[in-house]
N, C-alpha and C. Protein backbone atom coordinates (compact mmCIF):
# COMPACT_ATOMS: atom_id res chain seq x y z
N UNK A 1 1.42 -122.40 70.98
CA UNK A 1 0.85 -121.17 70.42
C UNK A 1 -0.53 -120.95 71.02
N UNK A 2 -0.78 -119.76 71.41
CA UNK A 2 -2.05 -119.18 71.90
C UNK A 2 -2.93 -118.90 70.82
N UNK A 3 -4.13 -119.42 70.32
CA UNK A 3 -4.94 -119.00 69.25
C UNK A 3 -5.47 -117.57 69.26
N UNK A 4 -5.27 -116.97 70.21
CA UNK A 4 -5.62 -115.69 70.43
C UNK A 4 -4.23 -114.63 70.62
N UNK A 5 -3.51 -115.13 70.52
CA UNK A 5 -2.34 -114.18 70.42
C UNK A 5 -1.52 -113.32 69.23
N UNK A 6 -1.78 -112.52 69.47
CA UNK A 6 -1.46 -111.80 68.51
C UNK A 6 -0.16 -112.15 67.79
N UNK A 7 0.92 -111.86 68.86
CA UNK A 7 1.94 -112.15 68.44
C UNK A 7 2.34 -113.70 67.93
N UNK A 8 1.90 -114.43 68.35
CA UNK A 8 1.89 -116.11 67.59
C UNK A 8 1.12 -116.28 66.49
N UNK A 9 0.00 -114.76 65.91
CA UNK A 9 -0.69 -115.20 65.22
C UNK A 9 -0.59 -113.94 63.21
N UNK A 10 0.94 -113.30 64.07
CA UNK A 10 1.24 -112.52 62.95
C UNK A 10 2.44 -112.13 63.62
N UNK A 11 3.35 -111.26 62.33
CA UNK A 11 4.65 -111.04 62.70
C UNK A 11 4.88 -109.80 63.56
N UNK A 12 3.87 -108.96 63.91
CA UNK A 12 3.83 -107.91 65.05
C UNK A 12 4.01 -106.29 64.85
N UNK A 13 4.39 -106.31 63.14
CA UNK A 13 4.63 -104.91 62.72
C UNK A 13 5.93 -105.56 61.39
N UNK A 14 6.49 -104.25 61.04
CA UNK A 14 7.25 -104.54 59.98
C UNK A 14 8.78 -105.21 60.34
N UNK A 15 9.04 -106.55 59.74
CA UNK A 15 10.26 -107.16 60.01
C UNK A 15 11.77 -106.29 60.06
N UNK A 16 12.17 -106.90 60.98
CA UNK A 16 13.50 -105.91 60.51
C UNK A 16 15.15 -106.93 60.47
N UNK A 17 14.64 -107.56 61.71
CA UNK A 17 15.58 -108.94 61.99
C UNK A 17 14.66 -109.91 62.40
N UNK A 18 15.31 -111.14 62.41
CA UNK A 18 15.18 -112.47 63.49
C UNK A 18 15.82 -113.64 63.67
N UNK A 19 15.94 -114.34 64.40
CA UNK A 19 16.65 -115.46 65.08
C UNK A 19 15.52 -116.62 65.34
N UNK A 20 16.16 -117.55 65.77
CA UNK A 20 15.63 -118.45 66.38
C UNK A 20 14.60 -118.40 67.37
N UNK A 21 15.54 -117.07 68.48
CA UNK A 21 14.66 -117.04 69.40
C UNK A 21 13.56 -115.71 69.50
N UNK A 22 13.79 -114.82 69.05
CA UNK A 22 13.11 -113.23 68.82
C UNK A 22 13.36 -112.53 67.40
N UNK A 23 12.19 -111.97 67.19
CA UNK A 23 12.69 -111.11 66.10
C UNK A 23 12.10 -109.72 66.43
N UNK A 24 12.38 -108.65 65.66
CA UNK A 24 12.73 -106.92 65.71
C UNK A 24 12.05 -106.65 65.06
N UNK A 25 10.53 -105.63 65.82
CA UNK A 25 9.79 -104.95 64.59
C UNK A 25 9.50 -103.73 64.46
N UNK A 26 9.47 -102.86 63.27
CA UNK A 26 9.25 -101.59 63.50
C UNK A 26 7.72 -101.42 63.80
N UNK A 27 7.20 -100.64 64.90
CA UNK A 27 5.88 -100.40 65.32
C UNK A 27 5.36 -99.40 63.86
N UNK A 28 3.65 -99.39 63.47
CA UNK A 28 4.24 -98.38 62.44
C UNK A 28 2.84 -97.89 63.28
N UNK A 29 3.34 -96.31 64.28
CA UNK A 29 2.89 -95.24 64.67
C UNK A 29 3.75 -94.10 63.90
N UNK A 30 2.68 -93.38 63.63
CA UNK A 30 3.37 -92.27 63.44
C UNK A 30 3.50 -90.99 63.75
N UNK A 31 3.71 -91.14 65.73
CA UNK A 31 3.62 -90.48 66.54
C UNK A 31 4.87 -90.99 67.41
N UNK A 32 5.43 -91.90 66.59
CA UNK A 32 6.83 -92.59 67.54
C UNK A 32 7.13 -93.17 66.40
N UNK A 33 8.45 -92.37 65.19
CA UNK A 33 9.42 -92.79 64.40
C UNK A 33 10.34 -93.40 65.18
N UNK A 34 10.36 -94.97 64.58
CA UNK A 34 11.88 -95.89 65.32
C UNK A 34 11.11 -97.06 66.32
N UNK A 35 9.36 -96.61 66.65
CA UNK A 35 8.84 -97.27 67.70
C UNK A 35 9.21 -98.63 67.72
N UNK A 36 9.84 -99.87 67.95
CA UNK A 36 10.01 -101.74 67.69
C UNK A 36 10.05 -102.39 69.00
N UNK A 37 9.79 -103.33 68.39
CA UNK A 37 9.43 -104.25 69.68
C UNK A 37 10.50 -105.45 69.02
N UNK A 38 10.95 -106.02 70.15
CA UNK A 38 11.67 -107.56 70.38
C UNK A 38 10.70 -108.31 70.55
N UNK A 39 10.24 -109.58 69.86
CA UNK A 39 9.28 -109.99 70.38
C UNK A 39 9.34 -111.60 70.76
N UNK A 40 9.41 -112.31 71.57
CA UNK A 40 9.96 -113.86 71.34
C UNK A 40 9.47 -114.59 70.33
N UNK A 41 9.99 -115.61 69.73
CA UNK A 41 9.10 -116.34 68.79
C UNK A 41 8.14 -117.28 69.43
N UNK A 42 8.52 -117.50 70.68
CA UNK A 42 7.07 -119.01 70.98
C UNK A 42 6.41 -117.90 71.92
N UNK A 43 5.38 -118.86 72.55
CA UNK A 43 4.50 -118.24 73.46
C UNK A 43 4.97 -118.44 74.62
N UNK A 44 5.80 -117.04 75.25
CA UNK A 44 5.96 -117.68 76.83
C UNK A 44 4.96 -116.69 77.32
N UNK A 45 4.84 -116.12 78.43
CA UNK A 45 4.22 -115.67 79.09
C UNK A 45 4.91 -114.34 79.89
N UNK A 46 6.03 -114.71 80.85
CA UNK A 46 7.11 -114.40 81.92
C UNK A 46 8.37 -114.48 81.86
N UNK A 47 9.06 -113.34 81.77
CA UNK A 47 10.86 -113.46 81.41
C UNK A 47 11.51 -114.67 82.52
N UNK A 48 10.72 -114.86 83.64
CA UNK A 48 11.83 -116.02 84.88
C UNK A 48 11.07 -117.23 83.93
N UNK A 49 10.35 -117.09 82.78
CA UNK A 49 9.66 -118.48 82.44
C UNK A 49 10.79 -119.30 81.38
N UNK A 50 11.75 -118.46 81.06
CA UNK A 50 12.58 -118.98 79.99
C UNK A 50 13.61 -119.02 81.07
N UNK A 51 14.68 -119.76 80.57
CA UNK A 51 16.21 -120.44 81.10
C UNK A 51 17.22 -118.97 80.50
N UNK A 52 18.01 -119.12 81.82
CA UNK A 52 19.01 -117.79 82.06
C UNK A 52 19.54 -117.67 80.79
N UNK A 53 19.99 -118.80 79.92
CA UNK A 53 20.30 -118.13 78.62
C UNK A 53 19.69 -117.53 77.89
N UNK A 54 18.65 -117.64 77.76
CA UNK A 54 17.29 -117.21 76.55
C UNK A 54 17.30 -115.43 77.11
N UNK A 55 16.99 -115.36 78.62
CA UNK A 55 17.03 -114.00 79.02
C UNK A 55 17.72 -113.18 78.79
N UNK A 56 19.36 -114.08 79.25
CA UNK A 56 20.20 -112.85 78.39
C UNK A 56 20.52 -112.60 77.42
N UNK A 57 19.92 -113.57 76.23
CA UNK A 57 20.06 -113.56 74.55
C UNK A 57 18.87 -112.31 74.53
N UNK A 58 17.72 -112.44 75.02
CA UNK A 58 16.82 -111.62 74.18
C UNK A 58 16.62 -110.06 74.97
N UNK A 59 17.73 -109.93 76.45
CA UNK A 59 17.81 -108.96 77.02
C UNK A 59 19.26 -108.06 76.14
N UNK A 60 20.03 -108.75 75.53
CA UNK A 60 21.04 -108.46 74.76
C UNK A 60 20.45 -107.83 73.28
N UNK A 61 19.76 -108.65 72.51
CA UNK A 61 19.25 -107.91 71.60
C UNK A 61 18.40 -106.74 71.58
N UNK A 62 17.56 -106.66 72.79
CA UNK A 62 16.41 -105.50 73.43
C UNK A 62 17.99 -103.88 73.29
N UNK A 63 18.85 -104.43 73.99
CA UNK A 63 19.92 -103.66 74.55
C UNK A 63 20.63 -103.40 72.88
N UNK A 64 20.69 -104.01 72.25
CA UNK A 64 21.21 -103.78 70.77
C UNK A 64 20.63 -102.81 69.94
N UNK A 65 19.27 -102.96 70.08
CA UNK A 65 17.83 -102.20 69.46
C UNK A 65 18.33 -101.07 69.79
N UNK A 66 18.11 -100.69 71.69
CA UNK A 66 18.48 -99.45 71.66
C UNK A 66 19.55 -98.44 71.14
N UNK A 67 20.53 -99.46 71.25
CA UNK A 67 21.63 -98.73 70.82
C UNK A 67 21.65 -98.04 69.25
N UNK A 68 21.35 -99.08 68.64
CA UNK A 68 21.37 -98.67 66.97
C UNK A 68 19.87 -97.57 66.94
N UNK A 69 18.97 -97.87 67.61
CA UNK A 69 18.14 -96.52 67.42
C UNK A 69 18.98 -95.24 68.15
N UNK A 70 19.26 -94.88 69.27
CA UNK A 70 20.21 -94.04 69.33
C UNK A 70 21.29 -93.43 68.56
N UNK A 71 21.97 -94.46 67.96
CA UNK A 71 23.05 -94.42 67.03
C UNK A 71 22.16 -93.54 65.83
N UNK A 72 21.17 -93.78 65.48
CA UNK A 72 20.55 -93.30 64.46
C UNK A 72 19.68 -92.12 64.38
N UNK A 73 18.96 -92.28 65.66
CA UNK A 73 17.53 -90.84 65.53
C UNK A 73 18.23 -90.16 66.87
N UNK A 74 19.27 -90.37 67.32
CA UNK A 74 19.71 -89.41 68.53
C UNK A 74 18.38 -89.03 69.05
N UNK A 75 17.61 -89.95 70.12
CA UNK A 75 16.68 -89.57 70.55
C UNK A 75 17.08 -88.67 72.04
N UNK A 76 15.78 -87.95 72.46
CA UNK A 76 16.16 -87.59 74.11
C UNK A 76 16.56 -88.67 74.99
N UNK A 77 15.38 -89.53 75.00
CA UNK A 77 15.66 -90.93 75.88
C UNK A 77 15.04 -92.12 75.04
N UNK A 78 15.48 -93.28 75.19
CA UNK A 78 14.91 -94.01 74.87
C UNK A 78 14.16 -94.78 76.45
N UNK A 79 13.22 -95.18 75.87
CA UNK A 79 11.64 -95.94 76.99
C UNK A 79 11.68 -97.40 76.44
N UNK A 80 12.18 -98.42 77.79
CA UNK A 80 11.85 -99.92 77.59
C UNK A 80 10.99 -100.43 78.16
N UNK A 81 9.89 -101.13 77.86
CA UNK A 81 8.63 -101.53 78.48
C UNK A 81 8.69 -102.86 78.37
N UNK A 82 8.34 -103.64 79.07
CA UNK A 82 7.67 -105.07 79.12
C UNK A 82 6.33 -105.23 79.89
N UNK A 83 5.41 -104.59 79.49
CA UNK A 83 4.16 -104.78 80.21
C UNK A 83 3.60 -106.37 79.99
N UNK A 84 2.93 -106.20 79.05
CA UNK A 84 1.84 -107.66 78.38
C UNK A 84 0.76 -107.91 78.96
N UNK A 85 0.23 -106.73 80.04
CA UNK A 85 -0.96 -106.71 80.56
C UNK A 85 -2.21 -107.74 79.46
N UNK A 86 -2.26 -106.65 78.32
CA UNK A 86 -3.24 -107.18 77.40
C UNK A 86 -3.11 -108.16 76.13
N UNK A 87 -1.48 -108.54 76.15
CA UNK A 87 -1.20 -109.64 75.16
C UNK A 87 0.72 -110.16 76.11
N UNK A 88 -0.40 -111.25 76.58
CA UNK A 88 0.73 -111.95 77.45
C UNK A 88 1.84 -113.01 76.80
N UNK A 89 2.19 -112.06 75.94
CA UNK A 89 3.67 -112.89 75.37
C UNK A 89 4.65 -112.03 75.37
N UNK A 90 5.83 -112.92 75.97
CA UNK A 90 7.14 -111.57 75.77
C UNK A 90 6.77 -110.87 74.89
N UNK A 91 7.54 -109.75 75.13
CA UNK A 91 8.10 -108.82 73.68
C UNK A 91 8.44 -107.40 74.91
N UNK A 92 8.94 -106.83 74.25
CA UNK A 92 10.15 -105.49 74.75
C UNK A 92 9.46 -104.70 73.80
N UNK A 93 8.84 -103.10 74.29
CA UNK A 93 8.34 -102.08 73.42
C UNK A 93 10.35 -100.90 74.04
N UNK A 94 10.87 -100.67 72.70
CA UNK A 94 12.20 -99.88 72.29
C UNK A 94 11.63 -98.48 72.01
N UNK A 95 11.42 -97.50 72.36
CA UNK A 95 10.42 -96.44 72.00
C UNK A 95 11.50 -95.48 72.05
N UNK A 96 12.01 -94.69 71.02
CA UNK A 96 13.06 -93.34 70.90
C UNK A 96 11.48 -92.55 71.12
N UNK A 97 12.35 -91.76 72.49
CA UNK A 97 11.34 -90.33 72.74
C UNK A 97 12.09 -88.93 72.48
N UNK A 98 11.46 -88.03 71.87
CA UNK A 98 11.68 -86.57 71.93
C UNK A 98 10.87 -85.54 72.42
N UNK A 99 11.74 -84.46 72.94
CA UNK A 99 10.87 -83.16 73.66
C UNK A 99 9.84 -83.20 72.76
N UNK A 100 9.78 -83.63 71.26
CA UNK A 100 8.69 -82.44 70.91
C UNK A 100 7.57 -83.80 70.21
N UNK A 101 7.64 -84.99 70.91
CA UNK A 101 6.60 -85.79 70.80
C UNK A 101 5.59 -85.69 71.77
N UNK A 102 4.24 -86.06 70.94
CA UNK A 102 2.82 -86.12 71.67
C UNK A 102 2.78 -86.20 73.33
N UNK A 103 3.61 -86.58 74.09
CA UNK A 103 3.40 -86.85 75.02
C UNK A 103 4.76 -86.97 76.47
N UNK A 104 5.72 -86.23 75.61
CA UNK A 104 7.12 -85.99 76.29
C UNK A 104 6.71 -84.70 77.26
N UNK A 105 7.17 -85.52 78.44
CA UNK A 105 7.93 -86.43 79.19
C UNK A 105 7.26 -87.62 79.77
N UNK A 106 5.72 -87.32 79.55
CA UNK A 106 5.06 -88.57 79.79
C UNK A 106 5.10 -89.86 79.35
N UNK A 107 4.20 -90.79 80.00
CA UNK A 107 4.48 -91.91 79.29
C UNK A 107 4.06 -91.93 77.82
N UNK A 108 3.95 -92.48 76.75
CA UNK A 108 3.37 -92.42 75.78
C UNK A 108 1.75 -93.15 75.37
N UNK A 109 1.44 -93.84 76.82
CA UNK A 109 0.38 -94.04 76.91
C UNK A 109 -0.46 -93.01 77.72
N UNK A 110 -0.02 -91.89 78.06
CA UNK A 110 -0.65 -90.83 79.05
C UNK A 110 -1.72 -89.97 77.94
N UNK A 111 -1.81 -89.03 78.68
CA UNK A 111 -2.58 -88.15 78.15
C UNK A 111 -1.50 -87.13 76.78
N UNK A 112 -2.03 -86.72 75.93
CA UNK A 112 -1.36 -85.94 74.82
C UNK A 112 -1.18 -84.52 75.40
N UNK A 113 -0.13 -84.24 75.59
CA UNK A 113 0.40 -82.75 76.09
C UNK A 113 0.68 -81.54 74.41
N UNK A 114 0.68 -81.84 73.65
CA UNK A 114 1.10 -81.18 72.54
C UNK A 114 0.90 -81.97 71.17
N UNK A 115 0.40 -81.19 70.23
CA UNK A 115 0.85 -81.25 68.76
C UNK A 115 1.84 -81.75 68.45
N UNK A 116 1.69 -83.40 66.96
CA UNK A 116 2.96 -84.15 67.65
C UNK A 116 4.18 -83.95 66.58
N UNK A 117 5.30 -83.34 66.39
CA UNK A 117 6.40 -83.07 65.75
C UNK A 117 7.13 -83.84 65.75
N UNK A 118 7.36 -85.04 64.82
CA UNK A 118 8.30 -85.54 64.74
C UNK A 118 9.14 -86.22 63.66
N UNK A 119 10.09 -86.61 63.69
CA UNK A 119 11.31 -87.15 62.95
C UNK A 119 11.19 -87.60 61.60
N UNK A 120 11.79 -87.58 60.66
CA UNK A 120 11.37 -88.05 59.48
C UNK A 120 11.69 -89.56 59.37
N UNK A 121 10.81 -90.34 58.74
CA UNK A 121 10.80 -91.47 59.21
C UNK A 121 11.89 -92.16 57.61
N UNK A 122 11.82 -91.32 56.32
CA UNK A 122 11.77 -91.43 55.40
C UNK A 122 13.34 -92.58 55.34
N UNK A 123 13.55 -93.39 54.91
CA UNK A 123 14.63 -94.06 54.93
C UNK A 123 15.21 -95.01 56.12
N UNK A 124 14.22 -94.76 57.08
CA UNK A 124 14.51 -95.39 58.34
C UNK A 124 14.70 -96.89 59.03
N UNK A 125 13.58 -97.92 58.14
CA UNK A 125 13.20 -99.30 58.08
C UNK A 125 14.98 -99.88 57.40
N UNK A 126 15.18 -98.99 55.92
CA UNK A 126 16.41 -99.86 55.82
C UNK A 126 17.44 -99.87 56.68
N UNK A 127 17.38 -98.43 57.29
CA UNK A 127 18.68 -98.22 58.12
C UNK A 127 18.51 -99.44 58.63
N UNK A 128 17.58 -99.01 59.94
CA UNK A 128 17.48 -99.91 61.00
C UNK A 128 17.70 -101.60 60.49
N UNK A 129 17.45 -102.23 59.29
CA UNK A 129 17.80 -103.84 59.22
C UNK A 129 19.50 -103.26 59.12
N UNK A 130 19.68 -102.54 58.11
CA UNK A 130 21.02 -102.80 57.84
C UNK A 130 22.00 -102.63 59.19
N UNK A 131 21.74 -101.45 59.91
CA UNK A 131 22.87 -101.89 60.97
C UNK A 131 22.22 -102.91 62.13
N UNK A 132 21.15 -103.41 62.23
CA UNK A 132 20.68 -104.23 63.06
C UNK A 132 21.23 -105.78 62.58
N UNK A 133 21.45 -105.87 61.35
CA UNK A 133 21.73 -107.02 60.57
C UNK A 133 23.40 -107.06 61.40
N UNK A 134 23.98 -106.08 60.93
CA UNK A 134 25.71 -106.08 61.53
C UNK A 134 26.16 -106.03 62.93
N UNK A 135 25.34 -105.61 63.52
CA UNK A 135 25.34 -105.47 65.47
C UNK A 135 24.95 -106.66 65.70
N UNK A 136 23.89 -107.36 65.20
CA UNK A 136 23.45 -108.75 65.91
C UNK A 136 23.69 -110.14 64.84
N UNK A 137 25.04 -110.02 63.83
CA UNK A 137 25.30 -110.95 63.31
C UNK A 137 25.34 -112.37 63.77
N UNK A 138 26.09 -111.65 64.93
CA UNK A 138 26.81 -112.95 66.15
C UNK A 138 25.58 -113.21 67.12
N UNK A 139 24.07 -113.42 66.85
CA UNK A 139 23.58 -113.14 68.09
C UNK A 139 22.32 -114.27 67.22
């Protein structure tokens, strides 16, 4: 564990799932309804830093996320990021984008193109465990 890491040093936003090896959190912006991150549980650093299984366990759940947010907020696109420029521990940012968010088609770190309209978030946290709970039973 990194004493300075965020993610080793709290759960990263609101729980939704977890495993052994990653768990699922809802980001809470509210300029990106659905925003979550995958985040690993230890401190690695670099996806080639874990063993081919771990990659495709936590590239499988990243890929699960999206789906059930799709399944749910029918976004325009969904946006997968793995930066960690400024907090170097895995984790996967799952971001449902729409035309009529702050910053569509840009990145969501860009500049704000518009007034931000979006999705009702109201009921959303349970969705998301409950079918995230049933898609990644086996996982």
């Amino acid at each position: 564990m990194a004493k300075e890491c965020v993610f080793c040093n709290s759960v990263g936003g609101d729980l939704l799932w977890q495993n052994d090896l990653c768990r699922i959190v809802l980001v809470d912006d509210q300029n990106y309804v659905g925003f979550c991150r995958v985040i690993l549980n230890k401190h690695v650093k670099e996806m080639t830093d874990l063993s081919e299984a771990e990659r495709m366990r936590i590239m499988q759940i990243t890929f699960a996320v999206e789906q059930v947010l799709r399944d749910i907020l029918q976004p325009t696109k969904i946006n997968l990021a793995s930066l960690g420029n400024k907090t170097p521990h895995i984790h996967w940012h799952v971001i449902p984008r729409f035309e009529t968010d702050i910053h569509f088609p840009e990145t969501i770190w860009s500049a704000q193109v518009r007034e931000a309209k979006t999705p009702s978030a109201l009921g959303l946290k349970e969705s998301l465990q409950a079918k995230l709970s049933a898609v990644l039973s086996t996982h």
